[in-house]
ModelCIF file with pLDDT and N, C-alpha, C, O atoms, coordinates in Angstrom:
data_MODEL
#
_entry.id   MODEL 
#
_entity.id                         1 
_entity.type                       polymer 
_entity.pdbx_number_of_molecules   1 
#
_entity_poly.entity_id                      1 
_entity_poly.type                           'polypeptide(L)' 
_entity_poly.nstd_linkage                   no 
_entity_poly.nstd_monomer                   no 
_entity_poly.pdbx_seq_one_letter_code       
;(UNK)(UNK)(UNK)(UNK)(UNK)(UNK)(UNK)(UNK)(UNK)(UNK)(UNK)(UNK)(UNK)(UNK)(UNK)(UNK)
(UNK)(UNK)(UNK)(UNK)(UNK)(UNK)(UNK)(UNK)(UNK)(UNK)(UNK)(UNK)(UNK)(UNK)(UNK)(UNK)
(UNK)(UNK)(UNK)(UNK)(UNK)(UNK)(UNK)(UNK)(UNK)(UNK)(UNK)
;
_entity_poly.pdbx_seq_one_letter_code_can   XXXXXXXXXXXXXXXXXXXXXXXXXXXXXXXXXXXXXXXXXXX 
_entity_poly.pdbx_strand_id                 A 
#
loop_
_entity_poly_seq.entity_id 
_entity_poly_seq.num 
_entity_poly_seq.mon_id 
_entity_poly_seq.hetero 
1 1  UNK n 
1 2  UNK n 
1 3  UNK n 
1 4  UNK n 
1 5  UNK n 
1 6  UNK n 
1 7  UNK n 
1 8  UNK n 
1 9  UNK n 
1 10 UNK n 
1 11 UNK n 
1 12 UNK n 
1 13 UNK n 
1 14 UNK n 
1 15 UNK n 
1 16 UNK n 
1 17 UNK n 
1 18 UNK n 
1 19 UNK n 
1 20 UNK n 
1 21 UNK n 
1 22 UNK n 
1 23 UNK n 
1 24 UNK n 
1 25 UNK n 
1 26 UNK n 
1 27 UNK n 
1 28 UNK n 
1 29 UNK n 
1 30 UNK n 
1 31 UNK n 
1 32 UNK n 
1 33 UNK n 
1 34 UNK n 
1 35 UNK n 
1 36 UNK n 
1 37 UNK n 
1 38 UNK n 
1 39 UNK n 
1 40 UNK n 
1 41 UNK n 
1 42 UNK n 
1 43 UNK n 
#
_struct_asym.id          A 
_struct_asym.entity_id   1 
#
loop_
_ma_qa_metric.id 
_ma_qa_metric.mode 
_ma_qa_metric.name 
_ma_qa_metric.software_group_id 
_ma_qa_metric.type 
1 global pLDDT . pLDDT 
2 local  pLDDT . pLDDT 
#
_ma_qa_metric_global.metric_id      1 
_ma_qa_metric_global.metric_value   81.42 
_ma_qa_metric_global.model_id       1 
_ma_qa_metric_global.ordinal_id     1 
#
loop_
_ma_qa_metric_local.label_asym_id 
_ma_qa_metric_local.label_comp_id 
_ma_qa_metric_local.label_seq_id 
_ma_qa_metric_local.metric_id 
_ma_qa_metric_local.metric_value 
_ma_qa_metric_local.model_id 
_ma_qa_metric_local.ordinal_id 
A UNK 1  2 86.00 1 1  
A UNK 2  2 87.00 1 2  
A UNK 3  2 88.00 1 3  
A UNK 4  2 87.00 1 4  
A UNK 5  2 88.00 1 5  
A UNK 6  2 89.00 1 6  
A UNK 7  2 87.00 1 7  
A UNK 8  2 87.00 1 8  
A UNK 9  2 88.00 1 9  
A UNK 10 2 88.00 1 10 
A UNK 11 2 87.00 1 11 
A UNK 12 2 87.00 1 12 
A UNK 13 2 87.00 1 13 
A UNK 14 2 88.00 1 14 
A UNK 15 2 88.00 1 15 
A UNK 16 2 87.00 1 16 
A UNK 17 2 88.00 1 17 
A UNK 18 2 85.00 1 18 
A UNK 19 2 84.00 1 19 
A UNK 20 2 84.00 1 20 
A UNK 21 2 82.00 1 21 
A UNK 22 2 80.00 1 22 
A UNK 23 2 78.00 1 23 
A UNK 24 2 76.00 1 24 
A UNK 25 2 73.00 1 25 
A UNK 26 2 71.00 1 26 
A UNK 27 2 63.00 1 27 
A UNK 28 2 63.00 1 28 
A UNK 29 2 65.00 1 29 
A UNK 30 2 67.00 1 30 
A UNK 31 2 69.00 1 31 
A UNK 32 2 70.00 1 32 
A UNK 33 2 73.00 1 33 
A UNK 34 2 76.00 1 34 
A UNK 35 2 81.00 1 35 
A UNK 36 2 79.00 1 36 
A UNK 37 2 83.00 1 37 
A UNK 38 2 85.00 1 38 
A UNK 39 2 84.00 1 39 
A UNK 40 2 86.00 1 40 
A UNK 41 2 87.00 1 41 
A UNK 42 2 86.00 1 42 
A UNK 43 2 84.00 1 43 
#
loop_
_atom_site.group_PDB 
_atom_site.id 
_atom_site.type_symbol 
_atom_site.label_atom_id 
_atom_site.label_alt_id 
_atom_site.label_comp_id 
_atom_site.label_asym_id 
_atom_site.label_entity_id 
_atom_site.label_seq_id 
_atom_site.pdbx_PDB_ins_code 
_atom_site.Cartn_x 
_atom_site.Cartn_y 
_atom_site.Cartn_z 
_atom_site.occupancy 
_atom_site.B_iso_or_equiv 
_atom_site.pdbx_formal_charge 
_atom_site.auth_seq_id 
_atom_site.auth_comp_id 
_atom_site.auth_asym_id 
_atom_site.auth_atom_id 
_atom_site.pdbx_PDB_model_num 
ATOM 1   N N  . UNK A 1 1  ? 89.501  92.622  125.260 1.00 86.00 ? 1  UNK A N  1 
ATOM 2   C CA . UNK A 1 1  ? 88.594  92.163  124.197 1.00 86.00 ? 1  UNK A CA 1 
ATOM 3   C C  . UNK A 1 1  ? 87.746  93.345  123.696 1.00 86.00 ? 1  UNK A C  1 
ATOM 4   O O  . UNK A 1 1  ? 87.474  93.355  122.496 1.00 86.00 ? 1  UNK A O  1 
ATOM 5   N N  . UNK A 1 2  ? 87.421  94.069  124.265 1.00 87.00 ? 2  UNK A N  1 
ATOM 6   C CA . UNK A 1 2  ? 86.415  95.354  123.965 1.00 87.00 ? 2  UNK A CA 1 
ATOM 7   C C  . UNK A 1 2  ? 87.433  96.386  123.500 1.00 87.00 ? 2  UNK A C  1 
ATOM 8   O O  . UNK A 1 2  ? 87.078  97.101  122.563 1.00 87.00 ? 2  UNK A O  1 
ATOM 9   N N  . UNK A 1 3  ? 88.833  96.600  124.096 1.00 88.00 ? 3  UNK A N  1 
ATOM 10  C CA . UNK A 1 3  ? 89.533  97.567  122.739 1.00 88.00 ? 3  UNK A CA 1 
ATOM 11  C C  . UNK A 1 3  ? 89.374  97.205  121.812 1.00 88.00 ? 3  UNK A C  1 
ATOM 12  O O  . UNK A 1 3  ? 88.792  97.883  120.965 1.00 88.00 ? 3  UNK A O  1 
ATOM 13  N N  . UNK A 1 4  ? 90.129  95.147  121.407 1.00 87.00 ? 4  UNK A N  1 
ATOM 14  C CA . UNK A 1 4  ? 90.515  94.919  120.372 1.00 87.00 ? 4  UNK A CA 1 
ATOM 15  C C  . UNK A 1 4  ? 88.967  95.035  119.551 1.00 87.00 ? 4  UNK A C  1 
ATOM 16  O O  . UNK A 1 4  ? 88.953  95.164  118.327 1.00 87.00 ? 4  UNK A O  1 
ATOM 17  N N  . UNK A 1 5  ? 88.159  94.998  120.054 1.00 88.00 ? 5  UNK A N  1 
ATOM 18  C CA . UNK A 1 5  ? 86.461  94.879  119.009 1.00 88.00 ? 5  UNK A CA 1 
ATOM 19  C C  . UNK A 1 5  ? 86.168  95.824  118.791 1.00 88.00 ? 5  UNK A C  1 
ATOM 20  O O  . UNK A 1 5  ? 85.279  95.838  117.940 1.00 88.00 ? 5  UNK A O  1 
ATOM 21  N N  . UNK A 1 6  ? 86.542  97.018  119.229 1.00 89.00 ? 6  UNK A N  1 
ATOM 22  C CA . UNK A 1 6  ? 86.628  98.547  118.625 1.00 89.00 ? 6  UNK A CA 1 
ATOM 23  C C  . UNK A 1 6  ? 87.697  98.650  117.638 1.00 89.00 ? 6  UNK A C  1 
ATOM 24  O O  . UNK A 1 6  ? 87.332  98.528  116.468 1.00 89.00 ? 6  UNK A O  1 
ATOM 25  N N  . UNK A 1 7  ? 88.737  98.816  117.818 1.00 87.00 ? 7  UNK A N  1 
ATOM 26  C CA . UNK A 1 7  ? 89.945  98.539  117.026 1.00 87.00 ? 7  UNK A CA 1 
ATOM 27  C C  . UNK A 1 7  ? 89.416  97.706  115.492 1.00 87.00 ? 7  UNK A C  1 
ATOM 28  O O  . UNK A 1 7  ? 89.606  98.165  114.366 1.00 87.00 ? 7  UNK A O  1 
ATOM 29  N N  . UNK A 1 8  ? 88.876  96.685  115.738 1.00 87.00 ? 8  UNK A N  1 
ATOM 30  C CA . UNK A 1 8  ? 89.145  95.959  114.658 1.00 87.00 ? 8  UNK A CA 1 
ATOM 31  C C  . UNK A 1 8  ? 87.674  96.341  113.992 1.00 87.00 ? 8  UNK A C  1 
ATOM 32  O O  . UNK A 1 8  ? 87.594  95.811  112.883 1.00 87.00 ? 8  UNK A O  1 
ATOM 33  N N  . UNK A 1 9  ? 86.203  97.282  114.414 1.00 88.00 ? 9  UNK A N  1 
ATOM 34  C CA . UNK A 1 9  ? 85.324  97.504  113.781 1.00 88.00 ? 9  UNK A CA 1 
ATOM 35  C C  . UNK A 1 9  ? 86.029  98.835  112.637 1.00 88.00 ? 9  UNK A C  1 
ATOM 36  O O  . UNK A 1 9  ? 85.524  99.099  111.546 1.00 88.00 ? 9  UNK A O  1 
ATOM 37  N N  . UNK A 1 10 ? 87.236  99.512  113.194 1.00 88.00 ? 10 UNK A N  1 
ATOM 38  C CA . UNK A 1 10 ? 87.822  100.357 112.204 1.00 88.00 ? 10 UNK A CA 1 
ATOM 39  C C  . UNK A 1 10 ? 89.035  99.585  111.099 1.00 88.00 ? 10 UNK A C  1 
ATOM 40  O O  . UNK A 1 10 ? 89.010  99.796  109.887 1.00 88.00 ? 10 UNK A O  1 
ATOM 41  N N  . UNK A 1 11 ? 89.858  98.857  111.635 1.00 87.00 ? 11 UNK A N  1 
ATOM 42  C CA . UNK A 1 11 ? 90.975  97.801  111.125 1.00 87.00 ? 11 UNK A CA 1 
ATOM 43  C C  . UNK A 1 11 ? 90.027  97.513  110.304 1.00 87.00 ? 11 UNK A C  1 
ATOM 44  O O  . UNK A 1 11 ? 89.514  98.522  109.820 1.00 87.00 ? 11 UNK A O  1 
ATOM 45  N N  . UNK A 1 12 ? 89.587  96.530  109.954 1.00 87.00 ? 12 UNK A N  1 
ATOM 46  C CA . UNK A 1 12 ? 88.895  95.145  108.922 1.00 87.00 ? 12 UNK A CA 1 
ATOM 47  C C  . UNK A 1 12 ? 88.266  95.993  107.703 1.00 87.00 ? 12 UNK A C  1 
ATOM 48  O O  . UNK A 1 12 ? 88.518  95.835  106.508 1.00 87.00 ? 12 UNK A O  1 
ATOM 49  N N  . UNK A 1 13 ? 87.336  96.987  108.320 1.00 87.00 ? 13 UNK A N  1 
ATOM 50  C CA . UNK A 1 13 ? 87.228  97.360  106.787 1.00 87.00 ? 13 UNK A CA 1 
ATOM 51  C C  . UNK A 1 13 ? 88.112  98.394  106.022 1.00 87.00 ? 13 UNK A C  1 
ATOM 52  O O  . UNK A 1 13 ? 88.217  98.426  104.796 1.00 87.00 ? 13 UNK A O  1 
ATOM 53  N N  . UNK A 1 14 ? 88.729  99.227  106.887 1.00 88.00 ? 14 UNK A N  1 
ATOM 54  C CA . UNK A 1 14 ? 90.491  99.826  106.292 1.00 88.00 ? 14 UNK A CA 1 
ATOM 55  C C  . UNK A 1 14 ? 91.306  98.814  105.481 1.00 88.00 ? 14 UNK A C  1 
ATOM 56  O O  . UNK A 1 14 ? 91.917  99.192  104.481 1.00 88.00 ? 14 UNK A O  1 
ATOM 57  N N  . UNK A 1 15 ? 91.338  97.265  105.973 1.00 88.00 ? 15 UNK A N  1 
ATOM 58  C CA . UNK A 1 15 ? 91.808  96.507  105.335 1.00 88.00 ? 15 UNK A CA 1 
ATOM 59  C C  . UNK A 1 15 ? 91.388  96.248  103.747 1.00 88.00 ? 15 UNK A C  1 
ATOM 60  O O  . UNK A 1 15 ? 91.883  96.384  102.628 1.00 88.00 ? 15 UNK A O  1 
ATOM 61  N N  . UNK A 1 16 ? 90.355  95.863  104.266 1.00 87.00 ? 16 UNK A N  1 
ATOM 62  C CA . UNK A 1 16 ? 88.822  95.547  102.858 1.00 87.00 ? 16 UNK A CA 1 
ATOM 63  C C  . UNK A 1 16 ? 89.222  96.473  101.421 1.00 87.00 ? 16 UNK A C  1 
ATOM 64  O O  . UNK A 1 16 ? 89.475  96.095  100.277 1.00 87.00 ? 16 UNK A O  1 
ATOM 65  N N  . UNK A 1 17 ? 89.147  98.028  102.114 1.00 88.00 ? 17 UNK A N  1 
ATOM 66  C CA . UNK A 1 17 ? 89.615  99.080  101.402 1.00 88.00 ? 17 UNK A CA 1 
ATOM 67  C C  . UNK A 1 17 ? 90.857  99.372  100.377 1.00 88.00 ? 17 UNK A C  1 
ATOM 68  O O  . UNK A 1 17 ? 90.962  99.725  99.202  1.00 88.00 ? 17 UNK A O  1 
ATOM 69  N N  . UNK A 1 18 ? 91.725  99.043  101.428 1.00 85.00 ? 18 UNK A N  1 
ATOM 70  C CA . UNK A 1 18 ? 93.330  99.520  100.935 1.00 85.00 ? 18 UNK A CA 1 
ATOM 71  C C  . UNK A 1 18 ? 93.259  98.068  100.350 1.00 85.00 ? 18 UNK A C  1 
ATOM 72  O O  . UNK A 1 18 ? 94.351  97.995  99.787  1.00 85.00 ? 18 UNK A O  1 
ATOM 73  N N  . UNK A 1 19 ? 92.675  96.955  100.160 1.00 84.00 ? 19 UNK A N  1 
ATOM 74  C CA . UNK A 1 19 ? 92.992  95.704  99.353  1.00 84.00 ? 19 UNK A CA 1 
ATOM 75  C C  . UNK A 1 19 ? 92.461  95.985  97.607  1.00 84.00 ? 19 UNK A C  1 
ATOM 76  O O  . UNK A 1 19 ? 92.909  95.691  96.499  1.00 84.00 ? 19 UNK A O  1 
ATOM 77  N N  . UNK A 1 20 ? 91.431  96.615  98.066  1.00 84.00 ? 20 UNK A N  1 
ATOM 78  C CA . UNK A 1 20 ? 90.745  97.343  96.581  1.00 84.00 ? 20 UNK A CA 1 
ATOM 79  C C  . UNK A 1 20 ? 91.408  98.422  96.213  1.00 84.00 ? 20 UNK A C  1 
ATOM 80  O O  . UNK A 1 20 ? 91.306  98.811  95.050  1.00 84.00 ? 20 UNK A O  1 
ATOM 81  N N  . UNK A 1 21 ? 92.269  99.154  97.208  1.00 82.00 ? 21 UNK A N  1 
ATOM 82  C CA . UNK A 1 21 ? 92.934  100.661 96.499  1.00 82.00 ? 21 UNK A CA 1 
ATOM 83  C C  . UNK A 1 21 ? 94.153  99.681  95.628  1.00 82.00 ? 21 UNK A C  1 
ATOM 84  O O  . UNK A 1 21 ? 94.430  99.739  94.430  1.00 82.00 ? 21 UNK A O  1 
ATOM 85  N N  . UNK A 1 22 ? 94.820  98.673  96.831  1.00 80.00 ? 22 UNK A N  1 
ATOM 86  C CA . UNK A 1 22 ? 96.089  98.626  95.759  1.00 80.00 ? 22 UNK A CA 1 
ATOM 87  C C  . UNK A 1 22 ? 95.934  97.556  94.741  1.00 80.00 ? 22 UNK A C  1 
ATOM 88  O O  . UNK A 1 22 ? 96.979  97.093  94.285  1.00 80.00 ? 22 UNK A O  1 
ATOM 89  N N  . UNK A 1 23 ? 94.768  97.072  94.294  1.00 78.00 ? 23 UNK A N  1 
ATOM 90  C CA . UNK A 1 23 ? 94.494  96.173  93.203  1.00 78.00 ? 23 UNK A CA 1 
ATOM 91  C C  . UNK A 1 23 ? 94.492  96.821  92.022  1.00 78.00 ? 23 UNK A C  1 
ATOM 92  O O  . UNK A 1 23 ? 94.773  96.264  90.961  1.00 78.00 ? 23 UNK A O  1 
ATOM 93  N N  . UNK A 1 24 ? 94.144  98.152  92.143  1.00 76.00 ? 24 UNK A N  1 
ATOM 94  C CA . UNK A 1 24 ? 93.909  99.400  90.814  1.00 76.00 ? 24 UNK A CA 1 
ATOM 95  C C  . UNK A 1 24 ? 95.346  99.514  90.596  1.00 76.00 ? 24 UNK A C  1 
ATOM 96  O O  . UNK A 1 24 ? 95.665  99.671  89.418  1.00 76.00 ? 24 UNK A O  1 
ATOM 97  N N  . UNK A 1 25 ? 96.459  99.463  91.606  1.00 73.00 ? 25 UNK A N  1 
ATOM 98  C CA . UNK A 1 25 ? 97.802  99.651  91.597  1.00 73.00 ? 25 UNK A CA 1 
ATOM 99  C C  . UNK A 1 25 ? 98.897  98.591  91.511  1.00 73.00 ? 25 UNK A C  1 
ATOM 100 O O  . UNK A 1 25 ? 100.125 98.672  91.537  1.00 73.00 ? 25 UNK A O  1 
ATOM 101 N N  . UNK A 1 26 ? 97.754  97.218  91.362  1.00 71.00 ? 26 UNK A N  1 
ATOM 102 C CA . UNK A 1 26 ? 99.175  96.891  91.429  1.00 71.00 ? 26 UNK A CA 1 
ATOM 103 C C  . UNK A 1 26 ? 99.755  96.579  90.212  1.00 71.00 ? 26 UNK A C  1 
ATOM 104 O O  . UNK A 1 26 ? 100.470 95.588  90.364  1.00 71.00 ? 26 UNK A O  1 
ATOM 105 N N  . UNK A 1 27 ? 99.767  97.054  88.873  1.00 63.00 ? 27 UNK A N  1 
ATOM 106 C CA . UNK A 1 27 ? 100.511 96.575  87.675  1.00 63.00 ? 27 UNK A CA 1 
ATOM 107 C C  . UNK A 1 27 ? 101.522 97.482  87.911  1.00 63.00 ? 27 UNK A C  1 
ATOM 108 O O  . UNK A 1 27 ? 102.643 97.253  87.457  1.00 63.00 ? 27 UNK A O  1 
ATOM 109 N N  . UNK A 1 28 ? 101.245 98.699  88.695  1.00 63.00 ? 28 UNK A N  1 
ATOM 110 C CA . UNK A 1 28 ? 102.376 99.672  88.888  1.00 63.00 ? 28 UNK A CA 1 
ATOM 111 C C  . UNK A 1 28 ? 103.101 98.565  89.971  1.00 63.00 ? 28 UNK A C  1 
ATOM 112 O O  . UNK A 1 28 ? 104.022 97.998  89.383  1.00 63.00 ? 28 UNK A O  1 
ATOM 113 N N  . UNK A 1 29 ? 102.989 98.197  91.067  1.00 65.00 ? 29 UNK A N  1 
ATOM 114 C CA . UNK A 1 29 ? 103.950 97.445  91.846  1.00 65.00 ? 29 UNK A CA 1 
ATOM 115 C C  . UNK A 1 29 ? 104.426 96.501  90.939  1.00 65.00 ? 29 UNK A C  1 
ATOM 116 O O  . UNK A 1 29 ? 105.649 96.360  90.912  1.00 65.00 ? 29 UNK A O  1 
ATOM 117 N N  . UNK A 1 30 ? 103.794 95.868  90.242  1.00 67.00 ? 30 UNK A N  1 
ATOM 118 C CA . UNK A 1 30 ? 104.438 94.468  89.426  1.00 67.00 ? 30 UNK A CA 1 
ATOM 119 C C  . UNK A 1 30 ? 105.654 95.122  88.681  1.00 67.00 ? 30 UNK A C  1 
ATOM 120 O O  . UNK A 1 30 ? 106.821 94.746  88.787  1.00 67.00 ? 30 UNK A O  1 
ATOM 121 N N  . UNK A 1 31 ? 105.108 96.367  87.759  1.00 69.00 ? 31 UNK A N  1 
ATOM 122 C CA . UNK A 1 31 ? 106.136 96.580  86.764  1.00 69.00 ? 31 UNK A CA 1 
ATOM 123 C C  . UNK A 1 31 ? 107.109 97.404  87.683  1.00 69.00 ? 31 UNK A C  1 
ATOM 124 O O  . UNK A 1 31 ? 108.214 97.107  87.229  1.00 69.00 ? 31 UNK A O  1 
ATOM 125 N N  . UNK A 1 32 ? 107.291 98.212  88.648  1.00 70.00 ? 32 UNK A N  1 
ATOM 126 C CA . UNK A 1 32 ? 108.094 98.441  89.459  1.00 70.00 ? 32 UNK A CA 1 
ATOM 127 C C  . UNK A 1 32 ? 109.270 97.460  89.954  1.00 70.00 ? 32 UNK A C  1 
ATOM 128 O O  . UNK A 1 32 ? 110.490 97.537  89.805  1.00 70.00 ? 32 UNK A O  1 
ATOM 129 N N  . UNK A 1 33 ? 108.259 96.279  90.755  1.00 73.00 ? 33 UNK A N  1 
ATOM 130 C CA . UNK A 1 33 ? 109.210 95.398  91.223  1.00 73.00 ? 33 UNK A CA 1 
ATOM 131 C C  . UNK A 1 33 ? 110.140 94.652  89.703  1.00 73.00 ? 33 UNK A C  1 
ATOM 132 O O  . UNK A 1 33 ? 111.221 94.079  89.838  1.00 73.00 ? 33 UNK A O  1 
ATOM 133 N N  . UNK A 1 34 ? 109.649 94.774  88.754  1.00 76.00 ? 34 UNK A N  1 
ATOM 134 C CA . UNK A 1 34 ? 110.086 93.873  87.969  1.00 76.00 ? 34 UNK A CA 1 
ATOM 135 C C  . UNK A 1 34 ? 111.233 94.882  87.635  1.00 76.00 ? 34 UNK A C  1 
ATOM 136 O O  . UNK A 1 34 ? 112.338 94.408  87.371  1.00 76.00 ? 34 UNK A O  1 
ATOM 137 N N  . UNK A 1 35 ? 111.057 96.226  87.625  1.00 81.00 ? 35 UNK A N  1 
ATOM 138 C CA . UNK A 1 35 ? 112.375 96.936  87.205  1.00 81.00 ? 35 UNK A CA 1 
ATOM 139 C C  . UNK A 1 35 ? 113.213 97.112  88.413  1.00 81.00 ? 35 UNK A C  1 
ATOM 140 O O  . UNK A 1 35 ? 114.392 97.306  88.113  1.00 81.00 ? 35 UNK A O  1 
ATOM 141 N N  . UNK A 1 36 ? 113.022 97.108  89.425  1.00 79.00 ? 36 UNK A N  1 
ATOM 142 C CA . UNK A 1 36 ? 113.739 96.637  90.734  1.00 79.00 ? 36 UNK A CA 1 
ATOM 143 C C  . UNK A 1 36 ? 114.815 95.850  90.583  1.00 79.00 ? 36 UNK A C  1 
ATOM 144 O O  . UNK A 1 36 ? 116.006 96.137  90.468  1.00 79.00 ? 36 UNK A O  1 
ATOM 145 N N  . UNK A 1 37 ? 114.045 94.448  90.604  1.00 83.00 ? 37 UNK A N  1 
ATOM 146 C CA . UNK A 1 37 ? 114.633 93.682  90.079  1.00 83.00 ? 37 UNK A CA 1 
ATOM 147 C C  . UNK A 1 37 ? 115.892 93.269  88.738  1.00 83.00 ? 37 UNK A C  1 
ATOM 148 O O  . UNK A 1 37 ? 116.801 92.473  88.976  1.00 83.00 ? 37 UNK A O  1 
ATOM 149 N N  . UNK A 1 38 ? 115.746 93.921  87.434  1.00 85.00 ? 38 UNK A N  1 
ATOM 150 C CA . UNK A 1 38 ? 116.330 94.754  86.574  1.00 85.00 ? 38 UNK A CA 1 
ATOM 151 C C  . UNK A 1 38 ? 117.832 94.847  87.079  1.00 85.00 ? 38 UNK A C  1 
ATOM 152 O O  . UNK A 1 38 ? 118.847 94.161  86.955  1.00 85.00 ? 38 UNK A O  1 
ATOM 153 N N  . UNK A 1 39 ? 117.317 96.571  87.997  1.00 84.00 ? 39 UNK A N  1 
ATOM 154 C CA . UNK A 1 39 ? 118.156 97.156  87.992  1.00 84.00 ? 39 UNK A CA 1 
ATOM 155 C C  . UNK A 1 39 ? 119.297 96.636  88.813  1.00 84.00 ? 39 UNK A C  1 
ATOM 156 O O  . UNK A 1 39 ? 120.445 96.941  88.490  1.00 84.00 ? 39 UNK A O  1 
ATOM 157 N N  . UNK A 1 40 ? 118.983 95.613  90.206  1.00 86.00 ? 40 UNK A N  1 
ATOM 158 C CA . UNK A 1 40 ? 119.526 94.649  91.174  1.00 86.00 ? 40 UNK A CA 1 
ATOM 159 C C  . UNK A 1 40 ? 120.522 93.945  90.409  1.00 86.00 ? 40 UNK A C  1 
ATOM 160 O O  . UNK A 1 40 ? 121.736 94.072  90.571  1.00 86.00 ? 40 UNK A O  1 
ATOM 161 N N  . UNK A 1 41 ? 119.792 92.973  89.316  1.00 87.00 ? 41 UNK A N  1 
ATOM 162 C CA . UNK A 1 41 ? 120.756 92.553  88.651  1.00 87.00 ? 41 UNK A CA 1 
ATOM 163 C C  . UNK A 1 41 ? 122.110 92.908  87.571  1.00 87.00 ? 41 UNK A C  1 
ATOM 164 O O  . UNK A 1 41 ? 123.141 92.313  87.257  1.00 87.00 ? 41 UNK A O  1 
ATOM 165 N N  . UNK A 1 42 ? 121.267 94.640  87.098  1.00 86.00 ? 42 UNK A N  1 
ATOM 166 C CA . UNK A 1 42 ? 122.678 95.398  86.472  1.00 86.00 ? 42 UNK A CA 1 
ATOM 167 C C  . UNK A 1 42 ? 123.420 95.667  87.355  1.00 86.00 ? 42 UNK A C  1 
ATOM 168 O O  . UNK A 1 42 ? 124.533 95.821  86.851  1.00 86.00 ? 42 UNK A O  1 
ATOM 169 N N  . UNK A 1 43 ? 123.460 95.856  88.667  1.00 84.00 ? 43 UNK A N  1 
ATOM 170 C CA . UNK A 1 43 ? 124.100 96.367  89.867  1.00 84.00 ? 43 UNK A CA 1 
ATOM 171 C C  . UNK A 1 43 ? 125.209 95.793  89.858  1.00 84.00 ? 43 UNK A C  1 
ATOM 172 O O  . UNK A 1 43 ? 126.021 96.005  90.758  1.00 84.00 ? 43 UNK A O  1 
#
């Protein structure tokens, strides 16, 4: 219990973080996956 409550005082807000980094990013994932997708189906 005392790793995981160390562990997770660094985890949770790394999480918090990278949820706000890839929100700036994700029209790039959307339009990515959507050409993914695309290209899957010219395949």
């Amino acid at each position: 219990i005392d790793e995981i409550e160390k562990l997770l005082d660094k985890y949770i807000p790394a999480v918090e973080q990278m949820h706000t980094t890839l929100k700036k990013y994700n029209v790039a994932f959307t339009i990515t996956t959507s050409e993914n997708k695309k290209l899957r189906k010219k395949n």
